[in-house]
C-alpha atoms as a PDB file:
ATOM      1  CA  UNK A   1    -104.767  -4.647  34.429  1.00  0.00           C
ATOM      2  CA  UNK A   2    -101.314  -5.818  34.984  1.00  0.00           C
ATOM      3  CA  UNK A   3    -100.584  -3.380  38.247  1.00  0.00           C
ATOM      4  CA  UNK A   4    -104.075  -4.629  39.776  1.00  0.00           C
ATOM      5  CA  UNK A   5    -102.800  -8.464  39.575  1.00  0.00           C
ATOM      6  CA  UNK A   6     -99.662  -7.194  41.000  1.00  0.00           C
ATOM      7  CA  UNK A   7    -100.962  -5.801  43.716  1.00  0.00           C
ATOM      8  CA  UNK A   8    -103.469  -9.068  44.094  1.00  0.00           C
ATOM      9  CA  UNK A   9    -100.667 -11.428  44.096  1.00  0.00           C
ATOM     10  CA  UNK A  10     -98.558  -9.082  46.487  1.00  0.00           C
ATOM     11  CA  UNK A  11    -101.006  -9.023  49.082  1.00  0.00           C
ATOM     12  CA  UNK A  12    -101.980 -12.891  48.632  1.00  0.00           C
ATOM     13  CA  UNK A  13     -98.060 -13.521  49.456  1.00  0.00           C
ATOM     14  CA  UNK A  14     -98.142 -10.428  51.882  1.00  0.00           C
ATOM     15  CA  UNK A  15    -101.257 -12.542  53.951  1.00  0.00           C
ATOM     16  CA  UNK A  16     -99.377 -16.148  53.012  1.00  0.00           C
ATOM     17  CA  UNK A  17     -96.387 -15.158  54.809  1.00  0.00           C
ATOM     18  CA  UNK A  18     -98.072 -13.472  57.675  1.00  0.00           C
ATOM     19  CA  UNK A  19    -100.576 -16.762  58.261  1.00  0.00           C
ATOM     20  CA  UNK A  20     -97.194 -18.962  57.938  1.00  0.00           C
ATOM     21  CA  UNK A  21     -95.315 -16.914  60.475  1.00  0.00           C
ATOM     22  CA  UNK A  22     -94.780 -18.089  64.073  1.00  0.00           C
ATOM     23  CA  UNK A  23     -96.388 -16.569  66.855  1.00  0.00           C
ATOM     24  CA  UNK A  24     -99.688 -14.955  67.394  1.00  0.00           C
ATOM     25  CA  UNK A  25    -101.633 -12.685  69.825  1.00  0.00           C
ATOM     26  CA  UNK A  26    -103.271 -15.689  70.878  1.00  0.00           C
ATOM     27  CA  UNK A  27    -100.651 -17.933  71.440  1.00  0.00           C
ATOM     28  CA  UNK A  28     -99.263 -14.682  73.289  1.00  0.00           C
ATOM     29  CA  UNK A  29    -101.605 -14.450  75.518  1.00  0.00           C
ATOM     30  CA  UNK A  30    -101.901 -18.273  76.115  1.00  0.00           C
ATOM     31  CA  UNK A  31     -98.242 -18.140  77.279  1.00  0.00           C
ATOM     32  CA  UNK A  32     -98.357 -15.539  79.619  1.00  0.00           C
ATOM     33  CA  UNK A  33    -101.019 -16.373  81.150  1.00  0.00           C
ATOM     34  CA  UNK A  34     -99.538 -20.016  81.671  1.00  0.00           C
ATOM     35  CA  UNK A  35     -96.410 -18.426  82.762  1.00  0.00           C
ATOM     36  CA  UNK A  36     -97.953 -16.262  85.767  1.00  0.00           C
ATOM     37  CA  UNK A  37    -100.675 -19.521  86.455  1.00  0.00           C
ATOM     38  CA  UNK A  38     -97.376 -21.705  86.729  1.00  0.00           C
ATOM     39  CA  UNK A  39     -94.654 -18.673  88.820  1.00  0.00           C
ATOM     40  CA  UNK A  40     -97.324 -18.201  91.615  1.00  0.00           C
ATOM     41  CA  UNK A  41     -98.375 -21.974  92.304  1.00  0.00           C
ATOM     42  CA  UNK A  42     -97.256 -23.474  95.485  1.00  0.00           C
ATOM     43  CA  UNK A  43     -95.241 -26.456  95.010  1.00  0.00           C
ATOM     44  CA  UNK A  44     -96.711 -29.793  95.916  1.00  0.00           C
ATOM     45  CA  UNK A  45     -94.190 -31.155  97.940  1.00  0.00           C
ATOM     46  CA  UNK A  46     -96.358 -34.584  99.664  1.00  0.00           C
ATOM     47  CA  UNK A  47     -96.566 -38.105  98.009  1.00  0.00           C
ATOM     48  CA  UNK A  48     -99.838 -39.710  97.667  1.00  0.00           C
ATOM     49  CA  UNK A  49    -100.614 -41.980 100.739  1.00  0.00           C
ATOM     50  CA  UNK A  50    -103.353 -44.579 101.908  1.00  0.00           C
ATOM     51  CA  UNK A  51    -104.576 -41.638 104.274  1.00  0.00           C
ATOM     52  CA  UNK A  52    -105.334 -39.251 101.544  1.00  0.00           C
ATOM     53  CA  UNK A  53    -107.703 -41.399  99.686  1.00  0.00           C
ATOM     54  CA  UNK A  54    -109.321 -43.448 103.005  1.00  0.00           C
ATOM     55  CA  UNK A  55    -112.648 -40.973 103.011  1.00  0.00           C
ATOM     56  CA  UNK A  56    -112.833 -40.971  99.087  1.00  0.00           C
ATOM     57  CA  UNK A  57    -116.243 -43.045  97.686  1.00  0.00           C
ATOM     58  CA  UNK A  58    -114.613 -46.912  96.778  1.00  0.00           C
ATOM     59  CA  UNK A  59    -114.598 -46.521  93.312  1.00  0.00           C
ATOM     60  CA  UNK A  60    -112.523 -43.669  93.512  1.00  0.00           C
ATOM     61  CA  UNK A  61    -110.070 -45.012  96.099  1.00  0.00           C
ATOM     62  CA  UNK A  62    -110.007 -48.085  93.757  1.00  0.00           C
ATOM     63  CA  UNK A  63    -108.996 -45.787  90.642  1.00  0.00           C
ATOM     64  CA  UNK A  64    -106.029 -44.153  93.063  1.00  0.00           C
ATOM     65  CA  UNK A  65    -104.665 -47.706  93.462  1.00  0.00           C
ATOM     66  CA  UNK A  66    -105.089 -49.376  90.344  1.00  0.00           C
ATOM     67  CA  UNK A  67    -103.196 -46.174  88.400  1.00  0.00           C
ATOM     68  CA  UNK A  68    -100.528 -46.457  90.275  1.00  0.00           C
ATOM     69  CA  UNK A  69    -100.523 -43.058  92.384  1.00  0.00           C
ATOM     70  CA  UNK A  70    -100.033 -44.210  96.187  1.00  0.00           C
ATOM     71  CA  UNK A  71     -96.001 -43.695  96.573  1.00  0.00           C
ATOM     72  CA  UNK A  72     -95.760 -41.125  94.015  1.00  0.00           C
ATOM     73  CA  UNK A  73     -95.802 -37.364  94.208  1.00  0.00           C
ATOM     74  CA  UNK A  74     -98.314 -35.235  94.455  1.00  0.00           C
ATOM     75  CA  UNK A  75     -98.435 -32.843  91.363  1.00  0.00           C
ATOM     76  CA  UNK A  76     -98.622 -28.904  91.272  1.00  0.00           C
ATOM     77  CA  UNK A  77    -100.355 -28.635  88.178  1.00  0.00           C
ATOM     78  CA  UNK A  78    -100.613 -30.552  84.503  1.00  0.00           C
ATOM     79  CA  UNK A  79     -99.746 -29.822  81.165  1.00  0.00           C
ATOM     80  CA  UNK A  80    -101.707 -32.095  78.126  1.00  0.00           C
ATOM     81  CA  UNK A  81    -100.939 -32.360  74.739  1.00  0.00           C
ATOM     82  CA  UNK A  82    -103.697 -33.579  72.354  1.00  0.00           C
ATOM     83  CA  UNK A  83    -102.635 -33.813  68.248  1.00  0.00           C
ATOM     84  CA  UNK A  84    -104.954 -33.943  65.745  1.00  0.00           C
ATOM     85  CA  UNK A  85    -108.173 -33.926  67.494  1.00  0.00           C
ATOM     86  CA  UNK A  86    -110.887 -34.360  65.520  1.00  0.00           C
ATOM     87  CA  UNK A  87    -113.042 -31.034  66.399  1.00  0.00           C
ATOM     88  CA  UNK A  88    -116.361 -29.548  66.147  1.00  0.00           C
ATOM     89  CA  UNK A  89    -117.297 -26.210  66.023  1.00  0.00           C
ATOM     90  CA  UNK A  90    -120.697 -26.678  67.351  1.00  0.00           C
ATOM     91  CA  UNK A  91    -123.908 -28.277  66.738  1.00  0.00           C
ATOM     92  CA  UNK A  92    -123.839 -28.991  62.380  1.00  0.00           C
ATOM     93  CA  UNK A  93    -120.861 -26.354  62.258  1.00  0.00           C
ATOM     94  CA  UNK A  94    -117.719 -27.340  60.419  1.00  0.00           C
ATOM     95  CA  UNK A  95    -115.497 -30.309  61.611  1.00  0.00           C
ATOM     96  CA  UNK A  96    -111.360 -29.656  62.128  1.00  0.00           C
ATOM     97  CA  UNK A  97    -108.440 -31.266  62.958  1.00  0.00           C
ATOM     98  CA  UNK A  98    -107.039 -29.291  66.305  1.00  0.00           C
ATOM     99  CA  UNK A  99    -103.612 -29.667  68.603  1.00  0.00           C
ATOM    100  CA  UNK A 100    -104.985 -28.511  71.822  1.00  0.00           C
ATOM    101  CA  UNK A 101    -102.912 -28.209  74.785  1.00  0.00           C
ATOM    102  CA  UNK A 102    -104.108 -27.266  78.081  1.00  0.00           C
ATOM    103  CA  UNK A 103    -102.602 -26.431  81.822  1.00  0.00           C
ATOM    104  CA  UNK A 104    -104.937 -27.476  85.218  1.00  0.00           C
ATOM    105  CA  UNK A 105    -103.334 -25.941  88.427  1.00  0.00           C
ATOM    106  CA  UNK A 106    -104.369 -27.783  91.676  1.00  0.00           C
ATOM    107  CA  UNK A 107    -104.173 -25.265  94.560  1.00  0.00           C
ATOM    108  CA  UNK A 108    -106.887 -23.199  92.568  1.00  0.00           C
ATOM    109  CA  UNK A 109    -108.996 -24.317  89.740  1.00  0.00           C
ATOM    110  CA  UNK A 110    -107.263 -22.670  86.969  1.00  0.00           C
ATOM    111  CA  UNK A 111    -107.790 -23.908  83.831  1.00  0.00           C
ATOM    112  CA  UNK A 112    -106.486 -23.273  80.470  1.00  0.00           C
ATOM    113  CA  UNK A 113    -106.478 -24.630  76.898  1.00  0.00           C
ATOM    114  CA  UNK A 114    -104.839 -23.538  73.512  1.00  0.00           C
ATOM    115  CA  UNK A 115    -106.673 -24.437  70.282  1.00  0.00           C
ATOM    116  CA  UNK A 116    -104.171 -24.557  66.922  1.00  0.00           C
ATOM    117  CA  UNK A 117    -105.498 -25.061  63.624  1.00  0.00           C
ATOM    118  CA  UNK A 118    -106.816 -23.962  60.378  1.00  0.00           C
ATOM    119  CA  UNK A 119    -110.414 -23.201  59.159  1.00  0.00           C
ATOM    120  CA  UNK A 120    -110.343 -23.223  54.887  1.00  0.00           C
ATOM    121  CA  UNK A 121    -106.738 -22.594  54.649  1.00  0.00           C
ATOM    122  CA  UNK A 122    -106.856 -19.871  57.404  1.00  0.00           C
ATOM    123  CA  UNK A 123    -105.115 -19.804  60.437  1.00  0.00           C
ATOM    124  CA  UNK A 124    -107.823 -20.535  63.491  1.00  0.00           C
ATOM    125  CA  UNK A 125    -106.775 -20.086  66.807  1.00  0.00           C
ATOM    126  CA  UNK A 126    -108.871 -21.113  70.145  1.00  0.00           C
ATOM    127  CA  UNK A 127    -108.162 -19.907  73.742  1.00  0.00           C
ATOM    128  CA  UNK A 128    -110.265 -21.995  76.257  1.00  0.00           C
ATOM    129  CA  UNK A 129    -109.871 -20.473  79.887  1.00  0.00           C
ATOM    130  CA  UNK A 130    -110.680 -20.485  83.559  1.00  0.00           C
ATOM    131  CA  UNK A 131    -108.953 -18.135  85.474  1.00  0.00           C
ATOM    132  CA  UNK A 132    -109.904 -17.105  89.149  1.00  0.00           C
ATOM    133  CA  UNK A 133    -113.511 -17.939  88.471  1.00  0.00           C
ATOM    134  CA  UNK A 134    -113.829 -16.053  85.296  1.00  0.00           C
ATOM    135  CA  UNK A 135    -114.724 -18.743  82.233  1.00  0.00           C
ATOM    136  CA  UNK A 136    -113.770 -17.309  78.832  1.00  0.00           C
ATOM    137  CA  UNK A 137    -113.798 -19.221  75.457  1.00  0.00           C
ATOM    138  CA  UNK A 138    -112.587 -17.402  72.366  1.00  0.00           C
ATOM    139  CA  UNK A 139    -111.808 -17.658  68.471  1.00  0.00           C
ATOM    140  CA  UNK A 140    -109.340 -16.424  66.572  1.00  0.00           C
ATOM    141  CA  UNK A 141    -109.716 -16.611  62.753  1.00  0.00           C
ATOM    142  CA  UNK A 142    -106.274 -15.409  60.587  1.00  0.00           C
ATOM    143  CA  UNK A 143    -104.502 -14.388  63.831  1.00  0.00           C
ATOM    144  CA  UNK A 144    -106.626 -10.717  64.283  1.00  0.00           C
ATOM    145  CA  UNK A 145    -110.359 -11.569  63.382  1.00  0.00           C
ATOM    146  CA  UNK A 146    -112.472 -12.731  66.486  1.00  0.00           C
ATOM    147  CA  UNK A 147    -115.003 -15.270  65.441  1.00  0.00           C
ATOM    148  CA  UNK A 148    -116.777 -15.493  69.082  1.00  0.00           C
ATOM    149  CA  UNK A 149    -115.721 -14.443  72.481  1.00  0.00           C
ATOM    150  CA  UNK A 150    -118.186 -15.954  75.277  1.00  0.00           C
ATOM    151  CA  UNK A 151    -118.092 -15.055  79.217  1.00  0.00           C
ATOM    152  CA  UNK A 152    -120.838 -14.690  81.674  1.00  0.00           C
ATOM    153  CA  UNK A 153    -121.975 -16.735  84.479  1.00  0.00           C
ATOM    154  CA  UNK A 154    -123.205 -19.928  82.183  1.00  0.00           C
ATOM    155  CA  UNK A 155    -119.786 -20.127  81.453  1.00  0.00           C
ATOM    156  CA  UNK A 156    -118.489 -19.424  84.797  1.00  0.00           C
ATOM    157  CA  UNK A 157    -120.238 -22.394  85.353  1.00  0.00           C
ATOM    158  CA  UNK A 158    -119.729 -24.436  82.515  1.00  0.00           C
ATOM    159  CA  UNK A 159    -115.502 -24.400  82.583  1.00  0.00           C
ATOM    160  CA  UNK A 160    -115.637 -24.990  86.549  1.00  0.00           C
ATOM    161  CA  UNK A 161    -117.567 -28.516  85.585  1.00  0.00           C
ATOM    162  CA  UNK A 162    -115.135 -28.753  83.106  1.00  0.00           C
ATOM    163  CA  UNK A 163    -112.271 -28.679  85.616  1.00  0.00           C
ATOM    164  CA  UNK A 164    -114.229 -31.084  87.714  1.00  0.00           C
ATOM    165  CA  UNK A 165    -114.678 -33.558  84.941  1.00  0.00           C
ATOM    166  CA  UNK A 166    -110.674 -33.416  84.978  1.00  0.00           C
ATOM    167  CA  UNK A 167    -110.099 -33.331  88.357  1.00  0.00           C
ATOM    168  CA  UNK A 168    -109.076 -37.842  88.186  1.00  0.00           C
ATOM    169  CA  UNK A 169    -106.680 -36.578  85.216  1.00  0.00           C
ATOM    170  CA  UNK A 170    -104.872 -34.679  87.953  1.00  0.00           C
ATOM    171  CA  UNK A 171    -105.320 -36.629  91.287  1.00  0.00           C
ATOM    172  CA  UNK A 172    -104.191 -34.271  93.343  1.00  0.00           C
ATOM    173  CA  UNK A 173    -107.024 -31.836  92.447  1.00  0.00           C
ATOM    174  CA  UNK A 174    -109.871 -34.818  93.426  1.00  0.00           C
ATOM    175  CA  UNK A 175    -108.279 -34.363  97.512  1.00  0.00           C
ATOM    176  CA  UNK A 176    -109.024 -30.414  97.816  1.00  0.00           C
ATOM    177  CA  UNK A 177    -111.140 -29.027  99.908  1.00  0.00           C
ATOM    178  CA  UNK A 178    -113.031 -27.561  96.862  1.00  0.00           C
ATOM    179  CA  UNK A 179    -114.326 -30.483  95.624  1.00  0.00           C
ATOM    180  CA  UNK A 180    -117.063 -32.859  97.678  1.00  0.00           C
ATOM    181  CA  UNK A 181    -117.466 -36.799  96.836  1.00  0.00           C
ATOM    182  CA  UNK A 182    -120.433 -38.700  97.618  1.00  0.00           C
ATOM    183  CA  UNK A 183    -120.472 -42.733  97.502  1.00  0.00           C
ATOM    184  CA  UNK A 184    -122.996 -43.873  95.547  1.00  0.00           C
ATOM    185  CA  UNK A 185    -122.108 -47.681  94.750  1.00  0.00           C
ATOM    186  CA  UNK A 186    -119.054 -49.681  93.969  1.00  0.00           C
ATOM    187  CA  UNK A 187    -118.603 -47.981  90.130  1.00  0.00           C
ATOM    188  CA  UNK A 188    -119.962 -44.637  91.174  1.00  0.00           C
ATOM    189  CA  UNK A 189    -119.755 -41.739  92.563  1.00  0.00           C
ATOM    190  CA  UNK A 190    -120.966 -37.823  92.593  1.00  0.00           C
ATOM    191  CA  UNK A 191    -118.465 -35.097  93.030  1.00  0.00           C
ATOM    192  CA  UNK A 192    -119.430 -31.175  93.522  1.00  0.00           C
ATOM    193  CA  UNK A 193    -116.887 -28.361  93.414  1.00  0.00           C
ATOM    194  CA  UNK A 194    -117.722 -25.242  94.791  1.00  0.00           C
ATOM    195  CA  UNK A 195    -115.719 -22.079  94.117  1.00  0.00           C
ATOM    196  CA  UNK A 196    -116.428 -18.477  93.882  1.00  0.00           C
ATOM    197  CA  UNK A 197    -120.007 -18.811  94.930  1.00  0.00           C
ATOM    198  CA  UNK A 198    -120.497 -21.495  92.075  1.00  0.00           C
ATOM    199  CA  UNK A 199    -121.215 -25.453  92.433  1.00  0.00           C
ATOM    200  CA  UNK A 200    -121.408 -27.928  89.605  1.00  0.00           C
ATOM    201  CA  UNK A 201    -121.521 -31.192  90.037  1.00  0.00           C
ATOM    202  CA  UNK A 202    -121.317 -34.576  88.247  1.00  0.00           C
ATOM    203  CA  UNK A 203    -121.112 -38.247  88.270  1.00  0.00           C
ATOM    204  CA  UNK A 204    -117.823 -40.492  87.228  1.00  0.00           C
ATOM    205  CA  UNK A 205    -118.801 -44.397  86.367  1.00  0.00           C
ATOM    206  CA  UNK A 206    -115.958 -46.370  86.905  1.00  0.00           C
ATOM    207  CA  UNK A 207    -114.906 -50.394  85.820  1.00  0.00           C
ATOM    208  CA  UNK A 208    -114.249 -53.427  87.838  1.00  0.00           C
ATOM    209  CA  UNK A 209    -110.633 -52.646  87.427  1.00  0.00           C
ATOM    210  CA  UNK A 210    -110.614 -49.321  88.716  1.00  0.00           C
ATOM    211  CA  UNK A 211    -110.437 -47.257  85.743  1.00  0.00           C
ATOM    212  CA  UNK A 212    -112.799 -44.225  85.593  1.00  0.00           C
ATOM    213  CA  UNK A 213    -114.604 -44.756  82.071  1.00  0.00           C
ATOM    214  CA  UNK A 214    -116.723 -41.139  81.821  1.00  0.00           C
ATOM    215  CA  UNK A 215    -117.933 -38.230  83.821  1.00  0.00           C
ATOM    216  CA  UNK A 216    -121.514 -36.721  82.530  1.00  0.00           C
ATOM    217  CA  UNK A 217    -123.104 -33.719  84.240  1.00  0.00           C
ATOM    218  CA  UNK A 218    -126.261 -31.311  83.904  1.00  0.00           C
ATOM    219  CA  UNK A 219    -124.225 -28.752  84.755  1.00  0.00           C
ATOM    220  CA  UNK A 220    -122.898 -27.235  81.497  1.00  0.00           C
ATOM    221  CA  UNK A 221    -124.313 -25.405  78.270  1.00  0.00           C
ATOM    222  CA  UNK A 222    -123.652 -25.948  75.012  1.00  0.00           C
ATOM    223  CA  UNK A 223    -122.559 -22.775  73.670  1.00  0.00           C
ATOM    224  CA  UNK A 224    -122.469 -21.855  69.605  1.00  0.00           C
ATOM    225  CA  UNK A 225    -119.852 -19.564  67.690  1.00  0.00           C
ATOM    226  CA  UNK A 226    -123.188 -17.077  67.447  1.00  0.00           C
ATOM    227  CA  UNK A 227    -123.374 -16.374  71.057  1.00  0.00           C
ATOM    228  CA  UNK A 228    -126.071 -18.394  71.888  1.00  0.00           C
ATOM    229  CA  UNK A 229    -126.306 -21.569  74.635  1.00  0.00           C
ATOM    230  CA  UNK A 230    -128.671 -24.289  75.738  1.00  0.00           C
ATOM    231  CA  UNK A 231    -128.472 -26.492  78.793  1.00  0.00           C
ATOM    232  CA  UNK A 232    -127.682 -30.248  77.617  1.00  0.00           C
ATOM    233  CA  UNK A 233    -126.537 -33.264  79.060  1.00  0.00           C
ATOM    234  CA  UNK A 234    -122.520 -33.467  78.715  1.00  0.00           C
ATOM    235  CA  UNK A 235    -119.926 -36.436  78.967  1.00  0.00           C
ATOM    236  CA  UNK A 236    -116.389 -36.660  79.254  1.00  0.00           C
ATOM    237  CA  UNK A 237    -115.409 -40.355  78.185  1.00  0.00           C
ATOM    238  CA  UNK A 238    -111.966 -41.523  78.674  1.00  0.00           C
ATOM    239  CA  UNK A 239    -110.571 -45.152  77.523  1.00  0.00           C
ATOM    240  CA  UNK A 240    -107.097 -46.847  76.546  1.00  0.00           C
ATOM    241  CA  UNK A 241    -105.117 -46.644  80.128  1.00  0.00           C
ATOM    242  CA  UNK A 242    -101.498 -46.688  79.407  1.00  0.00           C
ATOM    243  CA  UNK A 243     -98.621 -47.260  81.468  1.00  0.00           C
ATOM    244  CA  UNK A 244     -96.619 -43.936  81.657  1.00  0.00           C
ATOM    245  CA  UNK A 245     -93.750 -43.882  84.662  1.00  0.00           C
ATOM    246  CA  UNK A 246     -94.642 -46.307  86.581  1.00  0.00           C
ATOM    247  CA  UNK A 247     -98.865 -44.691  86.077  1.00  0.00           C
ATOM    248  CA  UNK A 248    -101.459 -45.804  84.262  1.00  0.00           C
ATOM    249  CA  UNK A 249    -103.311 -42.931  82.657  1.00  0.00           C
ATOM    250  CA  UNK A 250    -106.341 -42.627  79.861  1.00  0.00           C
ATOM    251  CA  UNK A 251    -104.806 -41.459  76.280  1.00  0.00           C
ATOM    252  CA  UNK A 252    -108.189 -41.319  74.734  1.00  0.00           C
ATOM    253  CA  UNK A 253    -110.841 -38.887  75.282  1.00  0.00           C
ATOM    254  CA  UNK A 254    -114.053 -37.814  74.104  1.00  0.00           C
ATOM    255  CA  UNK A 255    -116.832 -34.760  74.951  1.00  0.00           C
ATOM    256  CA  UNK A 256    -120.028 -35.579  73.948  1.00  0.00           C
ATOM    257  CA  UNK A 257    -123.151 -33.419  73.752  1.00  0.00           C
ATOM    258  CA  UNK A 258    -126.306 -35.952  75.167  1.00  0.00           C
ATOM    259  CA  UNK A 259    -128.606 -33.881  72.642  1.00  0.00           C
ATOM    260  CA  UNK A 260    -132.820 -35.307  72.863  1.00  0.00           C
ATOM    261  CA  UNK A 261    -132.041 -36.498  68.865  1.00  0.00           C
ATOM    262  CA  UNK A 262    -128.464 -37.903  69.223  1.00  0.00           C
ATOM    263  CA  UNK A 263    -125.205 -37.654  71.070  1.00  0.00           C
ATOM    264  CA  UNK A 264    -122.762 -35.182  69.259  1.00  0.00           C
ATOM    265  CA  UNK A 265    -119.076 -36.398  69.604  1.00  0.00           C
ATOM    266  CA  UNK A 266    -117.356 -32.776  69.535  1.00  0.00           C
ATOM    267  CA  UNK A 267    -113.669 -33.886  70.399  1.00  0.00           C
ATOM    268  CA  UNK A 268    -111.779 -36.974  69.667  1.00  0.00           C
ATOM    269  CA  UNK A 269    -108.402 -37.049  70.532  1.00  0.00           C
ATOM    270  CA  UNK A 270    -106.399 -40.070  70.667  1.00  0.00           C
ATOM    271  CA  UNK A 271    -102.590 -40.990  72.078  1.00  0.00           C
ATOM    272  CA  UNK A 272    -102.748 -38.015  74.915  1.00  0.00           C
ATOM    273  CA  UNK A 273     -99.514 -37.214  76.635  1.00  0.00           C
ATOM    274  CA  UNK A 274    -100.162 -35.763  80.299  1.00  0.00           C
ATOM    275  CA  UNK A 275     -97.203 -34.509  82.225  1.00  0.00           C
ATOM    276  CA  UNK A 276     -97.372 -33.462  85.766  1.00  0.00           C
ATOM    277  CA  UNK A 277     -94.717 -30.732  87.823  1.00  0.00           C
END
């Protein structure tokens, strides 16, 4: 009796230390993948000008103005920094509080996201990519148990939109040649990117002021931890502009799912740092 709740209470300190140690193959991989994204892009080496933005839909030529980027340099790539986001899983799955901190590259639309948190006490982990038109999203429970692991086209599809619905975040991104605006009125406008043989496109509504208030698009599926997806309606709202450096940039976002019975808010995260190289 008394060797069996020794070896209980050894392993229960054996898996507390392992869970409370740093580093993971997760966070591994999230690292070098950043670190290769980051040693091959091109250095931006312009500043933002009145030229760059004169063919851009008003709205969005009024956003470039009123944030403050005409003047300043044009950015390589991003890095964001979201604490204690308040997460969901899926549709009626478990809610979490998540730092999530993610990389867009400009000269390609690379994307990729790091999810670090805890599920019951365990250890989750979340790795959120897409990388040279391959979307991936994958979890991690106690550092060495995958949850779900989803690729395919749909989500080919569904992280290029997701770069899209970014693409203001990183201004730089919204003047390549990948990505098409149309004018629609004077608080929106459509955008499409197109890359490996894949569009998706979306519209951003805009204020008075110039600040772009939410991106929704048709053009992304809601997929669950059990492998399965469905095509919904999905915004991007972004609020409380700050001014960082001289910028002014949102530090609140939210992704909804436009479900037939109700919106589902999936991620709240509030006081967002954004730095650009």
């Amino acid at each position: 009796m008394f060797s069996v709740i020794g070896i209980l209470l050894s392993l229960i300190l054996i898996a507390a230390v392992f869970f409370a140690a740093p580093g993971s193959k997760t966070k591994s991989e999230f690292d070098e993948s950043t670190r290769i994204l980051t040693a091959k892009t091109d250095r931006e080496m312009g500043i933002f000008g009145e030229e760059d933005i004169a063919g851009l839909p008003i709205p969005v030529q009024k956003y470039f103005r009123y944030c403050g980027y005409i003047g300043t340099p044009k950015m390589s790539y991003s890095k964001v920094v979201y604490k204690d986001v308040d997460f969901a899983l899926g549709k009626d799955k478990p809610r979490l509080k998540i730092d999530y901190t993610q990389y867009n590259f400009v000269n390609k639309p690379n994307r990729i996201a790091y999810i670090d948190s805890s599920l019951y006490g365990i250890p989750f982990e979340g790795l959120d990519s897409y990388i040279d038109g391959a979307g991936s999203m994958k979890g991690v429970l106690a550092k060495l148990h995958t949850l779900f692991y989803q690729t395919g086209q749909a989500m080919d599809k569904s992280s290029l939109v997701t770069f899209l619905s970014e693409s203001l975040i990183v201004p730089n991104t919204a003047l390549q040649d990948y990505i098409v605006w149309e004018a629609i009125d004077d608080l929106h406008a459509k955008a499409t990117i197109s890359y490996y043989g894949i569009s998706a496109s979306g519209i951003f509504i805009f204020n008075e002021k110039g600040e772009m208030l939410s991106f929704s698009t048709d053009d992304r599926e809601a997929a669950s931890t059990d492998g399965t997806s469905e095509k919904v309606k999905w915004t991007i709202v972004c609020n409380d502009y700050k001014e960082i450096n001289g910028m002014k940039k949102p530090t609140a976002f939210q992704a909804i799912w436009n479900y037939d019975d109700g919106d589902r808010v999936y991620f709240d995260g509030q006081g967002t740092i954004t730095e650009y190289v």
